[in-house]
N, C-alpha and C. Protein backbone atom coordinates (compact mmCIF):
# COMPACT_ATOMS: atom_id res chain seq x y z
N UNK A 1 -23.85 -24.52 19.04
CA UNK A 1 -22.50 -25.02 18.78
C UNK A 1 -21.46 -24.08 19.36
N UNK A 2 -21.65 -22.54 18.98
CA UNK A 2 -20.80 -21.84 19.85
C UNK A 2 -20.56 -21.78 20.93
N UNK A 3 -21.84 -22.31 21.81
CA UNK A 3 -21.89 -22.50 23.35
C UNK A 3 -20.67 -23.27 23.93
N UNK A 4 -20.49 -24.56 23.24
CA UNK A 4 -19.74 -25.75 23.61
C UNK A 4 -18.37 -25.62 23.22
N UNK A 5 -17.86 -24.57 22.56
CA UNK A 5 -16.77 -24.16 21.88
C UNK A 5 -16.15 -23.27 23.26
N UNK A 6 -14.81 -23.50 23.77
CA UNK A 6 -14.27 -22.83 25.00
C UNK A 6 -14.19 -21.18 24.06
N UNK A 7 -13.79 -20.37 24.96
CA UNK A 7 -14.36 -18.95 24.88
C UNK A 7 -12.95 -19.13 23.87
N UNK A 8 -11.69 -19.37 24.37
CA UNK A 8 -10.15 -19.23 23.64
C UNK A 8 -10.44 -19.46 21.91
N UNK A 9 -11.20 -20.76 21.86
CA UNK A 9 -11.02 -21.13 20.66
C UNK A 9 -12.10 -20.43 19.54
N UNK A 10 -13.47 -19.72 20.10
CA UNK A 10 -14.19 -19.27 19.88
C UNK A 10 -13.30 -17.96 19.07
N UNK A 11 -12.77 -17.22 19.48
CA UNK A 11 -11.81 -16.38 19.38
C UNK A 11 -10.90 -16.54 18.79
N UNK A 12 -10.44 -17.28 18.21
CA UNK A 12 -9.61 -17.80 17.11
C UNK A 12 -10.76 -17.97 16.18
N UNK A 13 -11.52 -18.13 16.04
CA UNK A 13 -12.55 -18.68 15.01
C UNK A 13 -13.09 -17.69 14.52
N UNK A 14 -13.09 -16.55 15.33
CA UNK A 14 -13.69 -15.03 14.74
C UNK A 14 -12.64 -14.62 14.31
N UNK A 15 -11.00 -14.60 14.87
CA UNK A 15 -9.82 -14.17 14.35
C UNK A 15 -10.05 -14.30 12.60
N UNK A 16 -9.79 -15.88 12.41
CA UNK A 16 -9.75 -16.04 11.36
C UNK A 16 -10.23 -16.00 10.55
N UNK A 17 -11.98 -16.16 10.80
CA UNK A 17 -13.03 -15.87 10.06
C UNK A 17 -12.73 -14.32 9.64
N UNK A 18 -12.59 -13.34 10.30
CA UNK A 18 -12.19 -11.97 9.94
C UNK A 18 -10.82 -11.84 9.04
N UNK A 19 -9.75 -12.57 9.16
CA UNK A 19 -8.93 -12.56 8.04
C UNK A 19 -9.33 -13.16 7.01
N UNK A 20 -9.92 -14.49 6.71
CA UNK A 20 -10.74 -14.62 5.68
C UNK A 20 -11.50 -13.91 5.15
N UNK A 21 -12.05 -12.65 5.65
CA UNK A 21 -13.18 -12.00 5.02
C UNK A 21 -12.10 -10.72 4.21
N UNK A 22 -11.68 -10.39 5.44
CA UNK A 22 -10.77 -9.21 4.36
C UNK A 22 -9.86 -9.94 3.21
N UNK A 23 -8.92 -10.59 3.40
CA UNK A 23 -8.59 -11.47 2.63
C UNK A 23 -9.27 -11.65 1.26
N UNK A 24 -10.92 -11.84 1.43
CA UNK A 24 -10.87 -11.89 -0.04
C UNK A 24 -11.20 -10.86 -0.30
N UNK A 25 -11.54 -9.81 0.44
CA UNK A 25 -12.01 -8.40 -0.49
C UNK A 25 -10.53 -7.66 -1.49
N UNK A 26 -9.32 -8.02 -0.20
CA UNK A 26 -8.08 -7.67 -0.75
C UNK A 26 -8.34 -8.29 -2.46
N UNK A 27 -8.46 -9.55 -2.61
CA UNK A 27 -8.15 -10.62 -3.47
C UNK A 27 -8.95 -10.18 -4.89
N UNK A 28 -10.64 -9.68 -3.96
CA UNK A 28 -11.48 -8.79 -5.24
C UNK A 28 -10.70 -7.73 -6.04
N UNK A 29 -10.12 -6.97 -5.22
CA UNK A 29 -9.65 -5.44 -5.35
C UNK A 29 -8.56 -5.62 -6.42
N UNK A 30 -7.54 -6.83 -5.60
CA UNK A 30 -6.15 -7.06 -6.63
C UNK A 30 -6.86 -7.51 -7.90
N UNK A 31 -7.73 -8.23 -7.76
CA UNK A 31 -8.19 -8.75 -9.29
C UNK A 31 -8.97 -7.76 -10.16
N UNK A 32 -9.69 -6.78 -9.26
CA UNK A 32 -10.47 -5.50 -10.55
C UNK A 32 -8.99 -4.69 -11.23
N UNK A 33 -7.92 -4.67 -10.25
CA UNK A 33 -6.48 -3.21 -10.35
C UNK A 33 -6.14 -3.54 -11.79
N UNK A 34 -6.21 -4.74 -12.31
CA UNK A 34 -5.50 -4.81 -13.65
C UNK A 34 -6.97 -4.13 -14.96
N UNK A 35 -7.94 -3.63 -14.32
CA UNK A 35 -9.00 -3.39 -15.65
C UNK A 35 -8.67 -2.12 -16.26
N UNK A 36 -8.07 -1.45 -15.31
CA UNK A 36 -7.74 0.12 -15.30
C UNK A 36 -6.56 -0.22 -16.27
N UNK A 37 -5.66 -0.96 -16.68
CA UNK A 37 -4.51 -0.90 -17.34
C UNK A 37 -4.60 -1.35 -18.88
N UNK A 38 -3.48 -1.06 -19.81
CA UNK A 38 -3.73 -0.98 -21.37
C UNK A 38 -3.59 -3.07 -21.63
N UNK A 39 -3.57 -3.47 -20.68
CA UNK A 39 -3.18 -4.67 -21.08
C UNK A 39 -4.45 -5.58 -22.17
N UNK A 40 -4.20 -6.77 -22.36
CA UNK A 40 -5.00 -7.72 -23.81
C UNK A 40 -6.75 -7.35 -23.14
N UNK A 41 -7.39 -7.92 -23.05
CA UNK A 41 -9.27 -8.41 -22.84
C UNK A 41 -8.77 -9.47 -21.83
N UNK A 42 -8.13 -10.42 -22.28
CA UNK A 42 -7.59 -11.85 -21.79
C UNK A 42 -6.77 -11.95 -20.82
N UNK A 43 -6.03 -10.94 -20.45
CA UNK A 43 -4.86 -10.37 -19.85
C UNK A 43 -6.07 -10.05 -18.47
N UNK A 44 -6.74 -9.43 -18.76
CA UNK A 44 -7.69 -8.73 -17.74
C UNK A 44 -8.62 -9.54 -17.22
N UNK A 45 -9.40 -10.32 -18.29
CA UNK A 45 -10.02 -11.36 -18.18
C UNK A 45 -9.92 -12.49 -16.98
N UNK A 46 -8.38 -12.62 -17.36
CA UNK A 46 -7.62 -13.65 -16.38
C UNK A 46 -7.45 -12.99 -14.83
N UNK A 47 -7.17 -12.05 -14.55
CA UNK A 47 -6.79 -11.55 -13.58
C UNK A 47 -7.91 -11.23 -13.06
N UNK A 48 -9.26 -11.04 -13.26
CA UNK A 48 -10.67 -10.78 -12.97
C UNK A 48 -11.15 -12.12 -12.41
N UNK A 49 -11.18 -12.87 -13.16
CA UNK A 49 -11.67 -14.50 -12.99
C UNK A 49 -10.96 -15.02 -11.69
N UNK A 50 -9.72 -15.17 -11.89
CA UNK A 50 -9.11 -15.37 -10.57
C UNK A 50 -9.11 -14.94 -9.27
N UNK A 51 -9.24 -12.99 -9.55
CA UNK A 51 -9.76 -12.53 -8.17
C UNK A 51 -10.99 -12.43 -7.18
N UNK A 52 -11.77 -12.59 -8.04
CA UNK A 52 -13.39 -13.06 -8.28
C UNK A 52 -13.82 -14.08 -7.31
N UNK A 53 -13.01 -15.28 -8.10
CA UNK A 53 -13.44 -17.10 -7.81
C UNK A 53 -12.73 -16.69 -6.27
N UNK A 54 -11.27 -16.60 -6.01
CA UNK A 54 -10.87 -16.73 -4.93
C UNK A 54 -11.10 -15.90 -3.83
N UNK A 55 -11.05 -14.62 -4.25
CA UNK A 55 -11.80 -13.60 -2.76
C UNK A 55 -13.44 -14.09 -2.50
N UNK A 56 -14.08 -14.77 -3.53
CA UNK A 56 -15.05 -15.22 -2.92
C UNK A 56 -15.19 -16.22 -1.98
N UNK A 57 -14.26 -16.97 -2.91
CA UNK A 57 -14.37 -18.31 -1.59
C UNK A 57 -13.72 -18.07 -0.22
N UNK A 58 -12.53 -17.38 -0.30
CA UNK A 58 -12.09 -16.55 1.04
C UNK A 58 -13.43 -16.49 1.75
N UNK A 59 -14.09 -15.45 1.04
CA UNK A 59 -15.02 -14.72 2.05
C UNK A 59 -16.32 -15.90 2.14
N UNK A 60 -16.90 -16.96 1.60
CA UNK A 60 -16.95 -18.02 2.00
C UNK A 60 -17.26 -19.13 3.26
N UNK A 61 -15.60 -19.06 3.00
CA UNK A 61 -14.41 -19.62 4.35
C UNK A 61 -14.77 -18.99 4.90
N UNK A 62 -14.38 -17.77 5.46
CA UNK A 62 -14.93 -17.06 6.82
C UNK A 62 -16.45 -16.59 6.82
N UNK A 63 -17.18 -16.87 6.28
CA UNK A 63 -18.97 -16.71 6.64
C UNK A 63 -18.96 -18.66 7.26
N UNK A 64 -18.43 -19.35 6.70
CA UNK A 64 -18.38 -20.73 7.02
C UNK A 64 -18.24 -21.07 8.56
N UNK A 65 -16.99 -20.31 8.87
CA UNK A 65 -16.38 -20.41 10.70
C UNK A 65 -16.93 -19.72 11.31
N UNK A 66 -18.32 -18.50 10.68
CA UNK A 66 -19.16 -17.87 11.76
C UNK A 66 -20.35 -18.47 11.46
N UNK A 67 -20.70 -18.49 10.62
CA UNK A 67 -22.24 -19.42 10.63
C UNK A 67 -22.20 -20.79 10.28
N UNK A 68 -21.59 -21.60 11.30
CA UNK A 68 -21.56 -22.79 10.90
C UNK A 68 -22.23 -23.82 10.76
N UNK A 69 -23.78 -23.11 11.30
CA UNK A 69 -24.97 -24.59 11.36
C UNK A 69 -25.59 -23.86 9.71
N UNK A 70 -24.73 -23.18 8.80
CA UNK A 70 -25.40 -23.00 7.79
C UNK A 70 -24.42 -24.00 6.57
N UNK A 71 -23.67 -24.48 7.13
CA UNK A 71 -22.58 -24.99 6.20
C UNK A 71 -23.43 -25.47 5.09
N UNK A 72 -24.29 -26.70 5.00
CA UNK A 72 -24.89 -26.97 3.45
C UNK A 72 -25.22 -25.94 2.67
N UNK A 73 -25.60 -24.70 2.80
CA UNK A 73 -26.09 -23.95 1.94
C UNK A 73 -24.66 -22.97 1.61
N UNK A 74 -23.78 -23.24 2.77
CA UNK A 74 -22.43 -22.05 1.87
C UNK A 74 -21.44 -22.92 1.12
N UNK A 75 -21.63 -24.71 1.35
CA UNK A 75 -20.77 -25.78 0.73
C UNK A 75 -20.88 -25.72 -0.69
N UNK A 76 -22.63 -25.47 -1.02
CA UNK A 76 -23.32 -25.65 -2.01
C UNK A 76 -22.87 -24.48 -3.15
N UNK A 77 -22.78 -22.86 -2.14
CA UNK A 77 -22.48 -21.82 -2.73
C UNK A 77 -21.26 -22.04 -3.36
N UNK A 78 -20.43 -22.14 -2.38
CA UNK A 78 -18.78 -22.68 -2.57
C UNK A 78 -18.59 -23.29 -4.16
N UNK A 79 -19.22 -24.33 -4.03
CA UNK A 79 -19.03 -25.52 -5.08
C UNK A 79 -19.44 -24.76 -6.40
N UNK A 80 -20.70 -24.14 -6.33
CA UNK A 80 -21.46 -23.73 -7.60
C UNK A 80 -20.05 -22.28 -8.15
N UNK A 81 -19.93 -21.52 -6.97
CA UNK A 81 -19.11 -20.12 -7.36
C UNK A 81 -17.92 -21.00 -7.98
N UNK A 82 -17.19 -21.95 -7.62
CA UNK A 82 -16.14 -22.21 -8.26
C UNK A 82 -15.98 -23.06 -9.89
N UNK A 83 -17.17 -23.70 -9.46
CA UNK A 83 -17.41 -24.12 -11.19
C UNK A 83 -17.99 -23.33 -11.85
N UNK A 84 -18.82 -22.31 -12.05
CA UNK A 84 -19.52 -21.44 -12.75
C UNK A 84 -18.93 -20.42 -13.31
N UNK A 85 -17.76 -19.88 -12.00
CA UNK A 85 -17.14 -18.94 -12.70
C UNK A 85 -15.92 -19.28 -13.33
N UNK A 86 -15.66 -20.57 -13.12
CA UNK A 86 -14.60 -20.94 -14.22
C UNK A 86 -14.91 -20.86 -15.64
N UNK A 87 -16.52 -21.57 -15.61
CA UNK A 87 -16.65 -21.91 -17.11
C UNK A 87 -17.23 -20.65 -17.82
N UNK A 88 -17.76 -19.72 -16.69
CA UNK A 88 -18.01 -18.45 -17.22
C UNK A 88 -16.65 -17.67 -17.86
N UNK A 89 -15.87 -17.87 -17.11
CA UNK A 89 -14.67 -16.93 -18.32
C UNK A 89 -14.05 -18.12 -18.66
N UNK A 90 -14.51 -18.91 -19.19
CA UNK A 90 -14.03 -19.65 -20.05
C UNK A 90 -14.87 -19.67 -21.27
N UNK A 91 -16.20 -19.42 -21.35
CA UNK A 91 -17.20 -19.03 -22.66
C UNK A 91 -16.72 -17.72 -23.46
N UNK A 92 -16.34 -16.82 -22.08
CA UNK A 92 -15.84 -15.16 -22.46
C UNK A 92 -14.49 -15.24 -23.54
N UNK A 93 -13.83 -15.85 -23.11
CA UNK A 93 -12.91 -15.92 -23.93
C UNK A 93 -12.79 -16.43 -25.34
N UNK A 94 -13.83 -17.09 -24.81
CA UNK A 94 -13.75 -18.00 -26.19
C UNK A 94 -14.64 -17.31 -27.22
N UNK A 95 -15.32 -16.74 -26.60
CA UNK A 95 -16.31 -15.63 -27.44
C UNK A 95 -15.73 -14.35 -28.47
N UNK A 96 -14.52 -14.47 -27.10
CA UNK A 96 -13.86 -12.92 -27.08
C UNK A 96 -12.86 -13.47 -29.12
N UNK A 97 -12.23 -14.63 -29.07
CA UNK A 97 -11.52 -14.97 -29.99
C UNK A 97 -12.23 -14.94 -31.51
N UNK A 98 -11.73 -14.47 -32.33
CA UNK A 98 -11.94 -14.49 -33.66
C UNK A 98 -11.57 -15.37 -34.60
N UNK A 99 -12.35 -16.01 -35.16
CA UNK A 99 -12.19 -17.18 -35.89
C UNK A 99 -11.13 -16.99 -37.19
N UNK A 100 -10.01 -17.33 -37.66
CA UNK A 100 -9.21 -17.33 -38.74
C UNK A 100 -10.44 -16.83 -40.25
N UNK A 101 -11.37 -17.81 -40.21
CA UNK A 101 -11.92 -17.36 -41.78
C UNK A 101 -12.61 -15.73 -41.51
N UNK A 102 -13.13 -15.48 -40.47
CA UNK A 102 -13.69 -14.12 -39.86
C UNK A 102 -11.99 -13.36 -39.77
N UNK A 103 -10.97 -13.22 -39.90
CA UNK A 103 -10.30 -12.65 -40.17
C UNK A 103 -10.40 -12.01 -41.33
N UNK A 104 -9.62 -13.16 -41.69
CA UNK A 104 -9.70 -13.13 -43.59
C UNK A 104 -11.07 -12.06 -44.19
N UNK A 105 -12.06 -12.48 -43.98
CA UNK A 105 -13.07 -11.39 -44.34
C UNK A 105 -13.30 -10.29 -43.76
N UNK A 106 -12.49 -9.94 -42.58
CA UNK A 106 -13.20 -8.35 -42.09
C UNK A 106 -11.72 -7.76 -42.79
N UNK A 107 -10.62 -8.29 -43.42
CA UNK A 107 -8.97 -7.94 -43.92
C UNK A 107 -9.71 -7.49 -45.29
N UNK A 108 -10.62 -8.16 -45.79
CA UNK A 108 -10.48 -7.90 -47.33
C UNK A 108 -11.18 -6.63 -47.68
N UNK A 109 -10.70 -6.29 -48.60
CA UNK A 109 -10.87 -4.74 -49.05
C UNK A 109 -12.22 -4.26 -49.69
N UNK A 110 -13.08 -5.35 -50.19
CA UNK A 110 -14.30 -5.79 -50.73
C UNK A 110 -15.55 -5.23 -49.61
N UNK A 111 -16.13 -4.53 -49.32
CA UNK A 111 -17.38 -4.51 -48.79
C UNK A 111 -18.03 -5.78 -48.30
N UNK A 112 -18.11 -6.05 -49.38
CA UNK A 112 -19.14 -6.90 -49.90
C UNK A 112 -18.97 -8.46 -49.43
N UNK A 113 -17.98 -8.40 -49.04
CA UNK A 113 -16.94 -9.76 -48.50
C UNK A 113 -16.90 -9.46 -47.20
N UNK A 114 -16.76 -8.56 -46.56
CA UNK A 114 -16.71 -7.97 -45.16
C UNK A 114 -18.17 -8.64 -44.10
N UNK A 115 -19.34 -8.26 -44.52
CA UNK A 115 -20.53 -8.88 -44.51
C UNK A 115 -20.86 -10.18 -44.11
């Protein structure tokens, strides 16, 4: 396929494929910078999930425009990374939350109620 591709456009295709790749490492990096800070679980959570899902698929995108007779198997990747890791920090969170009556009992002064 690269053969039949004029040399110009070939070259645009590595251009971009190479900004896509850094692109998402940037996108990883911005999304780990908030773990280091005092902010919520959720706060971090969010900003992880997002940099994650999208510098991946960035990088993706540009494995996509260089290996392109592999497309079914990076479409497939694509598809799975973006639903998985949604619903993955979407379990986290929900994990992460404390139930109102589990309040109430780790508040009370009782031991024995704590339990």
């Amino acid at each position: 396929m690269a053969a039949l591709l004029p040399l110009a456009i070939q070259r645009v295709l590595e251009v971009l494929s190479d900004l896509l790749l850094v692109g998402g490492l940037v996108l990883w990096f911005a999304g780990t910078w908030p773990l280091l800070g005092r902010s919520s679980f959720l706060h971090k959570l969010h900003f992880l999930g997002i940099g994650d899902t999208l510098g991946s698929a960035l990088m993706l995108l540009g494995l996509l425009l260089r290996l392109n007779r592999e497309w079914p198997l990076l479409l497939l990747a694509l598809i799975s990374l973006v639903i998985w890791n949604t619903i993955f920090g979407y379990v986290l969170a929900s994990c992460s939350q404390v139930s109102r009556s589990q309040v109430g009992r780790l508040a009370h002064p009782d031991p024995e109620v704590r339990r």
